[in-house]
PDB file of N, CA and C in Angstrom:
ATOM      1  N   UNK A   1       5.234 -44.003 -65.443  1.00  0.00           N
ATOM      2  CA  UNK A   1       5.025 -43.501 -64.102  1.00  0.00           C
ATOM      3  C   UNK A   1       5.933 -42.280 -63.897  1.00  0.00           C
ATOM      4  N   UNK A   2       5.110 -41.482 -63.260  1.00  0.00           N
ATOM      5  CA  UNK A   2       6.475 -40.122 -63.103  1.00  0.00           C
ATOM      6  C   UNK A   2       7.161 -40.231 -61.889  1.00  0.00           C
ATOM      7  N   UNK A   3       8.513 -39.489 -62.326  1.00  0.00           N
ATOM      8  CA  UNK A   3       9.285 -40.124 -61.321  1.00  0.00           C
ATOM      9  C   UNK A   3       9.123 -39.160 -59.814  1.00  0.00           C
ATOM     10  N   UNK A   4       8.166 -38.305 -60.287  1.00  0.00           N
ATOM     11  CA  UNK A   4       7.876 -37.815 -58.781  1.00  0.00           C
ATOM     12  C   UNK A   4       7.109 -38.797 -58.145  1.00  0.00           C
ATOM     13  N   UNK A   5       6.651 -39.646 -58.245  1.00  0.00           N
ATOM     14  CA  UNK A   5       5.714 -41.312 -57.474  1.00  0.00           C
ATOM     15  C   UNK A   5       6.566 -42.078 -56.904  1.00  0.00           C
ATOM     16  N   UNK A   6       6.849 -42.441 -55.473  1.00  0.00           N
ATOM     17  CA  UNK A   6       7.254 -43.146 -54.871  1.00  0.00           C
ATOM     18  C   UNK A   6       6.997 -44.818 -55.215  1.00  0.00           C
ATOM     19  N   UNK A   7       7.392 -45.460 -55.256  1.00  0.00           N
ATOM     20  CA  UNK A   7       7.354 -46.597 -55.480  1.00  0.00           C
ATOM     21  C   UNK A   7       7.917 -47.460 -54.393  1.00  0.00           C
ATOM     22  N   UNK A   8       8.847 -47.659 -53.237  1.00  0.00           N
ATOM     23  CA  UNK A   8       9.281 -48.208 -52.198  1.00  0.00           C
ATOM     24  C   UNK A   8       8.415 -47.708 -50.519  1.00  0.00           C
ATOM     25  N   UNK A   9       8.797 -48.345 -50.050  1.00  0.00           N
ATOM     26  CA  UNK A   9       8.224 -48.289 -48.956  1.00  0.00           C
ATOM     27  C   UNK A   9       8.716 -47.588 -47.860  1.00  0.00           C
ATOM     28  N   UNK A  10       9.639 -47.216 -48.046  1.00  0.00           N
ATOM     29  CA  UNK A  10       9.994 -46.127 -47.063  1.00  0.00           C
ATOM     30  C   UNK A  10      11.016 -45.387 -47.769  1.00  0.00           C
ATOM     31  N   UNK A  11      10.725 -44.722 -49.003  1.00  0.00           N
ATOM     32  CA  UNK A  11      11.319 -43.311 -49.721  1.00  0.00           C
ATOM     33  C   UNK A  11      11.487 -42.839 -49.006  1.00  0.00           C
ATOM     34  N   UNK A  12      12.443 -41.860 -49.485  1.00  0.00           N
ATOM     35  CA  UNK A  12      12.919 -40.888 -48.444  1.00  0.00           C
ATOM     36  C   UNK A  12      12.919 -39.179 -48.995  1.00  0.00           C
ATOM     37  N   UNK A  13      13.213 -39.770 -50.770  1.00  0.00           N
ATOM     38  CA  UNK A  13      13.527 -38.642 -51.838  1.00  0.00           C
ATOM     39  C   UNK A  13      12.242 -38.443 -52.569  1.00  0.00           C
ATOM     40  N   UNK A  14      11.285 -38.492 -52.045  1.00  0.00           N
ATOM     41  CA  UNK A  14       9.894 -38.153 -52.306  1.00  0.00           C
ATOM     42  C   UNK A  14       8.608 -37.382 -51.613  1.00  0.00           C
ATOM     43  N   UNK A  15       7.744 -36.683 -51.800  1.00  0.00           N
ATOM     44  CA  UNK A  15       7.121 -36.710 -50.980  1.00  0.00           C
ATOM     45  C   UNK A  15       5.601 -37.090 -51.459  1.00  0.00           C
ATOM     46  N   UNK A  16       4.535 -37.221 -50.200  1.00  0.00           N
ATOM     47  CA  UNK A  16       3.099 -37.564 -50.861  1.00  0.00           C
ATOM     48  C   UNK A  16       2.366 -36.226 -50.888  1.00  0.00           C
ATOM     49  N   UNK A  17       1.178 -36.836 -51.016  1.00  0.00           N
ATOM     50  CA  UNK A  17       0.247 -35.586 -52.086  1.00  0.00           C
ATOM     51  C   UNK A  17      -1.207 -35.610 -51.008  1.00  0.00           C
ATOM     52  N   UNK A  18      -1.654 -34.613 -50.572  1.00  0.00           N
ATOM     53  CA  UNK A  18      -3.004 -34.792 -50.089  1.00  0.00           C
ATOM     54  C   UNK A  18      -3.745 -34.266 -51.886  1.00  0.00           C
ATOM     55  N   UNK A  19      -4.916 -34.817 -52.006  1.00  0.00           N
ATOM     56  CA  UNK A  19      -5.659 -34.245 -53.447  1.00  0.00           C
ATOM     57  C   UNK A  19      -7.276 -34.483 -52.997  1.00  0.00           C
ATOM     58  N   UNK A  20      -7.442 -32.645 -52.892  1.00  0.00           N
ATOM     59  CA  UNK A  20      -8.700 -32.755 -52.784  1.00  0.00           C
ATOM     60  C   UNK A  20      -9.820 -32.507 -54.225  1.00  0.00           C
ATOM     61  N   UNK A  21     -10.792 -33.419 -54.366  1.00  0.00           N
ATOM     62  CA  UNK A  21     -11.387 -33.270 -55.661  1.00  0.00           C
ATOM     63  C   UNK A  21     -13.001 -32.861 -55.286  1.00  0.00           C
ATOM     64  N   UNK A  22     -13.536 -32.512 -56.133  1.00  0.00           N
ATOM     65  CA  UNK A  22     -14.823 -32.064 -56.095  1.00  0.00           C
ATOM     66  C   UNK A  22     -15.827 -33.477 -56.829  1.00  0.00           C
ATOM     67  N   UNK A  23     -16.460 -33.671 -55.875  1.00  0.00           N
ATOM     68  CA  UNK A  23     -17.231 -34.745 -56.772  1.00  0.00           C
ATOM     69  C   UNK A  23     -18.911 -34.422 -56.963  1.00  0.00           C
ATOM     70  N   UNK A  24     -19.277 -34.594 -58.458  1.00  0.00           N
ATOM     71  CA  UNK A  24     -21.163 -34.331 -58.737  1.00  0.00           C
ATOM     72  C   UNK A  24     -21.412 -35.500 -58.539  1.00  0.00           C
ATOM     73  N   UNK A  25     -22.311 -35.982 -57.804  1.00  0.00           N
ATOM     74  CA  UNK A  25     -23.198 -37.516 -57.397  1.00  0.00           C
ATOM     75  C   UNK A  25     -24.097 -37.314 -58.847  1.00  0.00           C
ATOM     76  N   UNK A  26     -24.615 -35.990 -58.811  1.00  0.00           N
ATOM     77  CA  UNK A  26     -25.676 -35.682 -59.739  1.00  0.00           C
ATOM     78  C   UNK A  26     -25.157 -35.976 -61.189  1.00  0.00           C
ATOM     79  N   UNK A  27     -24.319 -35.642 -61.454  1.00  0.00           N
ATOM     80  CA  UNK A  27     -23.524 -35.657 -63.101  1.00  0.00           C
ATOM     81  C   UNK A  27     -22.173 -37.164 -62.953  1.00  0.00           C
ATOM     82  N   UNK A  28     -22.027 -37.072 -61.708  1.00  0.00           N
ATOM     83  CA  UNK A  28     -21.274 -38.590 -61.764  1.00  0.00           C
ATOM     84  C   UNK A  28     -20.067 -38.131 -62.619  1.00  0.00           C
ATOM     85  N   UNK A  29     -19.621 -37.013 -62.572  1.00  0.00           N
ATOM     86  CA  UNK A  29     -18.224 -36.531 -62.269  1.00  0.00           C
ATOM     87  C   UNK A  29     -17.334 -36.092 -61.172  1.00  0.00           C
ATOM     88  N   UNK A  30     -16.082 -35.485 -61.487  1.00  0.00           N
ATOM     89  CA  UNK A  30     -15.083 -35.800 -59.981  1.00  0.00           C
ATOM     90  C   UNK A  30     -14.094 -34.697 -61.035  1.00  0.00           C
ATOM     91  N   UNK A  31     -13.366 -33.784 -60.130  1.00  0.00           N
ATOM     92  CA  UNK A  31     -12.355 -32.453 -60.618  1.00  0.00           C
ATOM     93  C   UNK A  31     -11.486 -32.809 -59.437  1.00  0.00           C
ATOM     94  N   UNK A  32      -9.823 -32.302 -59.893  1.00  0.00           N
ATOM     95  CA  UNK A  32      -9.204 -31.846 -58.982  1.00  0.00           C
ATOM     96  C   UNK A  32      -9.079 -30.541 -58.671  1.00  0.00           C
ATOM     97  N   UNK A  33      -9.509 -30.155 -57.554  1.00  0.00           N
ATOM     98  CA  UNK A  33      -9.483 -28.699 -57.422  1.00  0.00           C
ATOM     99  C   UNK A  33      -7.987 -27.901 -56.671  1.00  0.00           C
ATOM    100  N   UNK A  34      -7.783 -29.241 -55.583  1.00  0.00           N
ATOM    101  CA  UNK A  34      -6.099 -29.019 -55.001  1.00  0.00           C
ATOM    102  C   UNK A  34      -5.430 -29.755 -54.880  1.00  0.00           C
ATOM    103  N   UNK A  35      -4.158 -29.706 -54.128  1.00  0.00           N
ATOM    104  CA  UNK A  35      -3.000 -30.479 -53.982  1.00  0.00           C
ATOM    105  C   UNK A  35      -2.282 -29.645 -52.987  1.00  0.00           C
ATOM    106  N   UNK A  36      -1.669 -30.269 -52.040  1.00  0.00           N
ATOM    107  CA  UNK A  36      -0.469 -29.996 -51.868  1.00  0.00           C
ATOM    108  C   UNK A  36       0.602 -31.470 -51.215  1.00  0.00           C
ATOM    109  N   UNK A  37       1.871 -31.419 -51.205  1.00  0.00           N
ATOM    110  CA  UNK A  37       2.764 -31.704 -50.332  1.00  0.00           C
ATOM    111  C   UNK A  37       2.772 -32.135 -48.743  1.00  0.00           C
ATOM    112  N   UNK A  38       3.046 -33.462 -48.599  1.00  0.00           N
ATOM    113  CA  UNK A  38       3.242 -33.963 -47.437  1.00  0.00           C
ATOM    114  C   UNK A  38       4.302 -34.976 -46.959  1.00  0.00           C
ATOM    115  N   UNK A  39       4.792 -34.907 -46.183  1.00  0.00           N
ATOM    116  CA  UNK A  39       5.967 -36.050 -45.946  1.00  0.00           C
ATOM    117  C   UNK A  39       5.516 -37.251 -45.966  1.00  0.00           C
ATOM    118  N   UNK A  40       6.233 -38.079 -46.969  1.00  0.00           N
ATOM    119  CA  UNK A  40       5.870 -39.406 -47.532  1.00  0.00           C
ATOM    120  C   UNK A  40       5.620 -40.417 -47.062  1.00  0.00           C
ATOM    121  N   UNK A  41       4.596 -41.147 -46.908  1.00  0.00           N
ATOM    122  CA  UNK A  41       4.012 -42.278 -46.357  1.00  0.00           C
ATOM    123  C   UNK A  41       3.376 -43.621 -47.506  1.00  0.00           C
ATOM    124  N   UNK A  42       4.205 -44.310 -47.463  1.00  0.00           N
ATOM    125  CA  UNK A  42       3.671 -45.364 -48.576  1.00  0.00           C
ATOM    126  C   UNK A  42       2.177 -46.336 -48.176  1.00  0.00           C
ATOM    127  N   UNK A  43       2.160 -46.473 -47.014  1.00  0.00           N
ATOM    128  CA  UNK A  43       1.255 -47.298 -46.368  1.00  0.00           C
ATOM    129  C   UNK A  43       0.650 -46.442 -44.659  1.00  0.00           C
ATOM    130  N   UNK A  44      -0.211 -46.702 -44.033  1.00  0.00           N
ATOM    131  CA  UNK A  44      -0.695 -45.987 -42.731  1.00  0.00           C
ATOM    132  C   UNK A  44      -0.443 -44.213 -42.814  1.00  0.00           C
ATOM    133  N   UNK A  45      -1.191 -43.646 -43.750  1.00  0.00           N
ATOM    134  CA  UNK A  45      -1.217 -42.060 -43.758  1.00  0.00           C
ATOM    135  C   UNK A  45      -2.769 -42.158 -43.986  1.00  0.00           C
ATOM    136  N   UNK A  46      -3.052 -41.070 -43.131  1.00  0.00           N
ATOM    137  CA  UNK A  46      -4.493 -39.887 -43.777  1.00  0.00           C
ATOM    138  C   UNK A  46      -4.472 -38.629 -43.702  1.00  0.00           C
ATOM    139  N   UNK A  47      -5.296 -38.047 -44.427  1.00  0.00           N
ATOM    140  CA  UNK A  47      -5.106 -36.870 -43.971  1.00  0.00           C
ATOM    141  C   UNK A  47      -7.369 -36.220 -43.805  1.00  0.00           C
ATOM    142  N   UNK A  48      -7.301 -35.932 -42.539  1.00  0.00           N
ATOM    143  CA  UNK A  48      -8.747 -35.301 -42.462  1.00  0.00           C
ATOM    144  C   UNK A  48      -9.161 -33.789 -42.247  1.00  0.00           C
ATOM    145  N   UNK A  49     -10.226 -33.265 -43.003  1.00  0.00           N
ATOM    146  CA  UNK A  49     -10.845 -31.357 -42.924  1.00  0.00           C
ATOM    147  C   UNK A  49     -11.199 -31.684 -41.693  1.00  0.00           C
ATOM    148  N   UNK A  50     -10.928 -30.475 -40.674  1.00  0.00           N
ATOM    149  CA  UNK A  50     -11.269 -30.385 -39.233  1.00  0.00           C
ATOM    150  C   UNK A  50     -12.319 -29.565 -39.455  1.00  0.00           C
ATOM    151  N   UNK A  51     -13.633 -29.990 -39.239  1.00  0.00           N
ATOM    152  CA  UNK A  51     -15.111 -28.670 -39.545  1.00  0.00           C
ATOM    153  C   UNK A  51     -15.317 -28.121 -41.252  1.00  0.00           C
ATOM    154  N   UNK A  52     -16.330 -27.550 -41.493  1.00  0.00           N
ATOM    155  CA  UNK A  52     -16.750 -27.101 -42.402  1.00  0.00           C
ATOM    156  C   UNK A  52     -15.556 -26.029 -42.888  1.00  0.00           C
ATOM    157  N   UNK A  53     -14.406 -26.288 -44.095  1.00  0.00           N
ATOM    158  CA  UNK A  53     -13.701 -24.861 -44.359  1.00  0.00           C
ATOM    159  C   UNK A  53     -12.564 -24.619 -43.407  1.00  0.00           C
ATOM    160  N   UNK A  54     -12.065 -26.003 -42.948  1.00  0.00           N
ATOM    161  CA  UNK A  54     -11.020 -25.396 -41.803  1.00  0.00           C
ATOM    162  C   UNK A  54      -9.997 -26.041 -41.983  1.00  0.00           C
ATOM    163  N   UNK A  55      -8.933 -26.342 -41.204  1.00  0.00           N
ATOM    164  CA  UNK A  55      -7.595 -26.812 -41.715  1.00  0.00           C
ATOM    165  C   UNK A  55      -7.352 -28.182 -41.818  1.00  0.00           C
ATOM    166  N   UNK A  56      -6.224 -28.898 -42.458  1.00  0.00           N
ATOM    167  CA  UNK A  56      -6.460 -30.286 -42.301  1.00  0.00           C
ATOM    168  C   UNK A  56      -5.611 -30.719 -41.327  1.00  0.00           C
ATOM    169  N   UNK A  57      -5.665 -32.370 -41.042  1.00  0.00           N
ATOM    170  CA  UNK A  57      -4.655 -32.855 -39.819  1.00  0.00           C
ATOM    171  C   UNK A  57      -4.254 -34.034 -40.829  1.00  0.00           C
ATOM    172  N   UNK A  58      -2.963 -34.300 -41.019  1.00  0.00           N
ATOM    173  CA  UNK A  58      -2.081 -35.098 -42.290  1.00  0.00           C
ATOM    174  C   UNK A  58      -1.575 -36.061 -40.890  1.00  0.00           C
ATOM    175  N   UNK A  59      -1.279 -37.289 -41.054  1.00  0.00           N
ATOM    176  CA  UNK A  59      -0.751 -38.529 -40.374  1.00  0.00           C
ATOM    177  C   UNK A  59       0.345 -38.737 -41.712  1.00  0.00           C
ATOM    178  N   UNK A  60       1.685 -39.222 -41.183  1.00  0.00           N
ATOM    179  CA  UNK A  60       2.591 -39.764 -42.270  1.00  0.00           C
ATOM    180  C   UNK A  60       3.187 -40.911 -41.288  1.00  0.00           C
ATOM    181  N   UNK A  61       2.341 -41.994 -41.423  1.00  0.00           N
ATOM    182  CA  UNK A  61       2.790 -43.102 -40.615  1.00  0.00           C
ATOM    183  C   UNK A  61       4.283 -43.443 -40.792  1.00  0.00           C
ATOM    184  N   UNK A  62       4.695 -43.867 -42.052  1.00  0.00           N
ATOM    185  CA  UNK A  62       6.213 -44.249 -42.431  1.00  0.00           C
ATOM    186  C   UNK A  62       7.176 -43.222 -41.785  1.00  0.00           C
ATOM    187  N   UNK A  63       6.990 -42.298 -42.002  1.00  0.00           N
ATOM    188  CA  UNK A  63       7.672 -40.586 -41.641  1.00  0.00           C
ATOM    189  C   UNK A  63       7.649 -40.461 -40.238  1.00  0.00           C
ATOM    190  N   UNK A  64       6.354 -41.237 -39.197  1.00  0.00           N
ATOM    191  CA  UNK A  64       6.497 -41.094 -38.331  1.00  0.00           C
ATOM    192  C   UNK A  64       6.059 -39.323 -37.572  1.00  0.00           C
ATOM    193  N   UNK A  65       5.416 -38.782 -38.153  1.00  0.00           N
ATOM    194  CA  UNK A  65       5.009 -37.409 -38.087  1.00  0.00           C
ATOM    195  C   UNK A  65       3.560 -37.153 -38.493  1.00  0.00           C
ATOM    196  N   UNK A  66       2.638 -36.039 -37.442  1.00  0.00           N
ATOM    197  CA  UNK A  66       1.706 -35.692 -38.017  1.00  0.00           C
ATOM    198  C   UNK A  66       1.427 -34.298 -37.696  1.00  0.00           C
ATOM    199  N   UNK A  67       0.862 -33.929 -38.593  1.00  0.00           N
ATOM    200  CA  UNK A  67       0.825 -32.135 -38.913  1.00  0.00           C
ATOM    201  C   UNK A  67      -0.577 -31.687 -39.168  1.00  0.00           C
ATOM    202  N   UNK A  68      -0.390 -30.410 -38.563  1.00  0.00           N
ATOM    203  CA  UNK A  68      -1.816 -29.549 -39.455  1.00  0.00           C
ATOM    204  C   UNK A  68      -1.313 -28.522 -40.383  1.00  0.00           C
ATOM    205  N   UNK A  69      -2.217 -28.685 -40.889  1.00  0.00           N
ATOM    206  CA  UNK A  69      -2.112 -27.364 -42.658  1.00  0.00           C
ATOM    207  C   UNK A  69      -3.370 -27.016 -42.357  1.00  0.00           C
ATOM    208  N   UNK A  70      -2.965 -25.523 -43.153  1.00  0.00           N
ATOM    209  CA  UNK A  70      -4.011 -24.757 -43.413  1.00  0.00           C
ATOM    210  C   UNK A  70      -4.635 -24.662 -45.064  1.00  0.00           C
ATOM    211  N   UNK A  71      -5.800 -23.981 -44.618  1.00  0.00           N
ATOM    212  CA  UNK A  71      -6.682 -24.513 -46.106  1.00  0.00           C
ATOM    213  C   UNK A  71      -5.822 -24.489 -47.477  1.00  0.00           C
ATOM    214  N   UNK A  72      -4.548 -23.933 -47.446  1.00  0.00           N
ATOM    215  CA  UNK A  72      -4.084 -23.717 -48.412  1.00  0.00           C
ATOM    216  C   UNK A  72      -2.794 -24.635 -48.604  1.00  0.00           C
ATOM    217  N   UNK A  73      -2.879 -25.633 -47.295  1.00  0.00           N
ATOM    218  CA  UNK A  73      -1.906 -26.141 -47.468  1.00  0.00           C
ATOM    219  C   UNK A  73      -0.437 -26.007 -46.888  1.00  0.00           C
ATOM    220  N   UNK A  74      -0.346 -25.169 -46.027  1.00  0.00           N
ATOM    221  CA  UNK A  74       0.737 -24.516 -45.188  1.00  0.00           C
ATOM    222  C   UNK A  74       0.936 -25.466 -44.480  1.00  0.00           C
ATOM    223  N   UNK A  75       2.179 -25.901 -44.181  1.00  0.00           N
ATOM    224  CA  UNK A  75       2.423 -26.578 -42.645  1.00  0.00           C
ATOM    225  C   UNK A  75       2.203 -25.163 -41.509  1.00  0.00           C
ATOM    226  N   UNK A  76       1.428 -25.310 -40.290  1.00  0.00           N
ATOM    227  CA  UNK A  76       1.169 -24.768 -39.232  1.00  0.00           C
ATOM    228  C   UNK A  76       1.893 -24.997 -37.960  1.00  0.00           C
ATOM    229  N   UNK A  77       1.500 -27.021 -38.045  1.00  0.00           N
ATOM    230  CA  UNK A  77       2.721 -27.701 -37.002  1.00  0.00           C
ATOM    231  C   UNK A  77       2.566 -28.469 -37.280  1.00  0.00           C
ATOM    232  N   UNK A  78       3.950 -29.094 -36.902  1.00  0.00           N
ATOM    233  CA  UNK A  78       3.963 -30.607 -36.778  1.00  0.00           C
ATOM    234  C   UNK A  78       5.102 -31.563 -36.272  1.00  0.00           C
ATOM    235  N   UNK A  79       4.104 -32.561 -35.580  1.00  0.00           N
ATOM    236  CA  UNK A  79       4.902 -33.326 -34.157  1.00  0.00           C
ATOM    237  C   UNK A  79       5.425 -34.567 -34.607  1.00  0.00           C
ATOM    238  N   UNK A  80       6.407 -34.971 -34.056  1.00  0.00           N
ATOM    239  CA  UNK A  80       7.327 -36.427 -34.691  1.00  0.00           C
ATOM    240  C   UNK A  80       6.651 -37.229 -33.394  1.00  0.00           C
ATOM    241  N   UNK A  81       6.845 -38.534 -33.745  1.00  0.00           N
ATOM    242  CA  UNK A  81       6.735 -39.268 -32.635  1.00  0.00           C
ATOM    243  C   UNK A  81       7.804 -40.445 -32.699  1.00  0.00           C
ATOM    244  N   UNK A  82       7.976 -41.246 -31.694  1.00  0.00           N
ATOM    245  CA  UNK A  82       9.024 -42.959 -31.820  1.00  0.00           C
ATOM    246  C   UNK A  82       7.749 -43.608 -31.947  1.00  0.00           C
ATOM    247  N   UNK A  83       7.849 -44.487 -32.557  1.00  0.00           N
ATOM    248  CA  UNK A  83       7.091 -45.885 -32.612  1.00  0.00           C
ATOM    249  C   UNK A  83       6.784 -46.537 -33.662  1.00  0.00           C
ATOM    250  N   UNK A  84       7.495 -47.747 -33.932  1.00  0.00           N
ATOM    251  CA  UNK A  84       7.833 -48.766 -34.728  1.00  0.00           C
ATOM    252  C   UNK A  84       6.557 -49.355 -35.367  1.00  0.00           C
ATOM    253  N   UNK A  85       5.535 -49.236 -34.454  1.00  0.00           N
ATOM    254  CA  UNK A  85       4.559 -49.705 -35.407  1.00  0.00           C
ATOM    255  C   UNK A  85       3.286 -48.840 -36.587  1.00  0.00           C
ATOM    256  N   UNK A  86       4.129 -47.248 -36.214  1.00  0.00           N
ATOM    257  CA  UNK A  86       3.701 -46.458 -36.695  1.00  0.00           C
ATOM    258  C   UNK A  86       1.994 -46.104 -36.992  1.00  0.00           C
ATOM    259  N   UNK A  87       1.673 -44.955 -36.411  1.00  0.00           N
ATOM    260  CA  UNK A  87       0.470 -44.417 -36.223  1.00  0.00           C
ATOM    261  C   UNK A  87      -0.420 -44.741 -37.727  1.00  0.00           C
ATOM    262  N   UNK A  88      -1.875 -44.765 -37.234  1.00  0.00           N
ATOM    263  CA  UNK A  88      -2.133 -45.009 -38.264  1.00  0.00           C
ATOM    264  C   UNK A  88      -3.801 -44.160 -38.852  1.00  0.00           C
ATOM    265  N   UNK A  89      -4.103 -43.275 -37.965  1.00  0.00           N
ATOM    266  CA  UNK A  89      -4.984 -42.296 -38.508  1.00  0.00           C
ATOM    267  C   UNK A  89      -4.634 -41.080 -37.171  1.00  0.00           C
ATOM    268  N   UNK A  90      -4.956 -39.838 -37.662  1.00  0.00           N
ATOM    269  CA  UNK A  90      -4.806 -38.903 -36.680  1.00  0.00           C
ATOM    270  C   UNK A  90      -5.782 -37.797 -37.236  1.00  0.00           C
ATOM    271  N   UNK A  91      -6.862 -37.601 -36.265  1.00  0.00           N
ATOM    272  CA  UNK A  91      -7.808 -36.324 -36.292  1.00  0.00           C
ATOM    273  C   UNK A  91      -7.675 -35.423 -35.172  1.00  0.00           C
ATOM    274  N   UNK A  92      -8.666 -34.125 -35.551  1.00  0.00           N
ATOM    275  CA  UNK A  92      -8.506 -33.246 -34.536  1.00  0.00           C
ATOM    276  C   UNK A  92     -10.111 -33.066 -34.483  1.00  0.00           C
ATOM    277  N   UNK A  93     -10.594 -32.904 -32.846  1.00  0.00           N
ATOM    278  CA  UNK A  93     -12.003 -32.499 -32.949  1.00  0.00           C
ATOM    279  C   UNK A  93     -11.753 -31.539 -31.745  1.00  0.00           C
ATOM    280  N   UNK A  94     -13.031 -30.706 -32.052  1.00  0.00           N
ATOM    281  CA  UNK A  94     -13.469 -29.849 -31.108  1.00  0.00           C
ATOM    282  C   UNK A  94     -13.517 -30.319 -29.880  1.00  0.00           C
ATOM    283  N   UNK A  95     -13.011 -29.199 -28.770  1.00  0.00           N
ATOM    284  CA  UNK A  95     -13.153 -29.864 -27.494  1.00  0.00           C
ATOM    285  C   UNK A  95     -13.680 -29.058 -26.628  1.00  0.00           C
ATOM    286  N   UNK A  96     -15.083 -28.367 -26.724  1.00  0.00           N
ATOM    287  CA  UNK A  96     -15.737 -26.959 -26.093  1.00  0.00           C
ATOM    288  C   UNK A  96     -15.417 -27.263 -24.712  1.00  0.00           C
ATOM    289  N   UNK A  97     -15.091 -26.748 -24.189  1.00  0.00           N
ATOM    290  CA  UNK A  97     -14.954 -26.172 -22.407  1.00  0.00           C
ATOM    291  C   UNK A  97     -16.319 -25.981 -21.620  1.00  0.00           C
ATOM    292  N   UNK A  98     -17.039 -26.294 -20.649  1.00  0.00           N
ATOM    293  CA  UNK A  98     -18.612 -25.715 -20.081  1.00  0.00           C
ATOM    294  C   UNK A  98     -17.854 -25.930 -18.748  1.00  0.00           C
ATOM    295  N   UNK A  99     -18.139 -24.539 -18.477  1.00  0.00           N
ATOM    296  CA  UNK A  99     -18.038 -24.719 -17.248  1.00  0.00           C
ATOM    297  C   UNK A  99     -19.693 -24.233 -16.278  1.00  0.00           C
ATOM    298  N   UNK A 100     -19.702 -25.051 -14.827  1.00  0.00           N
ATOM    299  CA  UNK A 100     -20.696 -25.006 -13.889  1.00  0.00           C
ATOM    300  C   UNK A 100     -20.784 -24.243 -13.304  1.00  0.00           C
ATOM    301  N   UNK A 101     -21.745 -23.228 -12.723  1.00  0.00           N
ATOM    302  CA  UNK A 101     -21.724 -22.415 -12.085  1.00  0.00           C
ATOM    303  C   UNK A 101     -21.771 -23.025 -10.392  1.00  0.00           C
TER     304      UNK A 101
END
């Protein structure tokens, strides 16, 4: 196991990995195409693409923090929160505005 892999449950001297892969249904293969870096969560993390090509929103339940990156992986922002029982998915959706005449 490499010793960049967390193995405990609330590391501290580690971090996790979002890994996005390309998968063929058709050929019934799977590539890694990226990676990057996220503050470590052994248990209650996700991370979800906001729209077609747009940035992601990372949850690090253990860490207690969740962030957006950009397609490349940048931290953009990201908010801490208190709570012991720690968050356990976090998305971002569109929220269009209409206004009435």
């Amino acid at each position: 196991m490499a010793d960049s892999v967390g193995t405990g449950l609330y590391d501290t001297d580690v971090a996790s990995q979002v890994y996005i892969y390309r998968i063929d249904e058709n050929k019934r293969t799977f590539s890694l195409e990226e990676s990057f870096e996220v503050p470590y969560s052994s248990i209650v993390s996700n991370g979800s693409l906001c729209g077609e090509g747009g940035n992601w929103t990372v949850n690090s339940g253990v860490a207690m923090v969740f962030g957006e990156y950009d397609q490349s992986g940048v931290l953009i922002r990201q908010y801490a929160y208190e709570c012991t029982m720690q968050n356990y998915r976090t998305f971002k959706y569109e929220m269009p505005l209409w206004f009435c005449d």
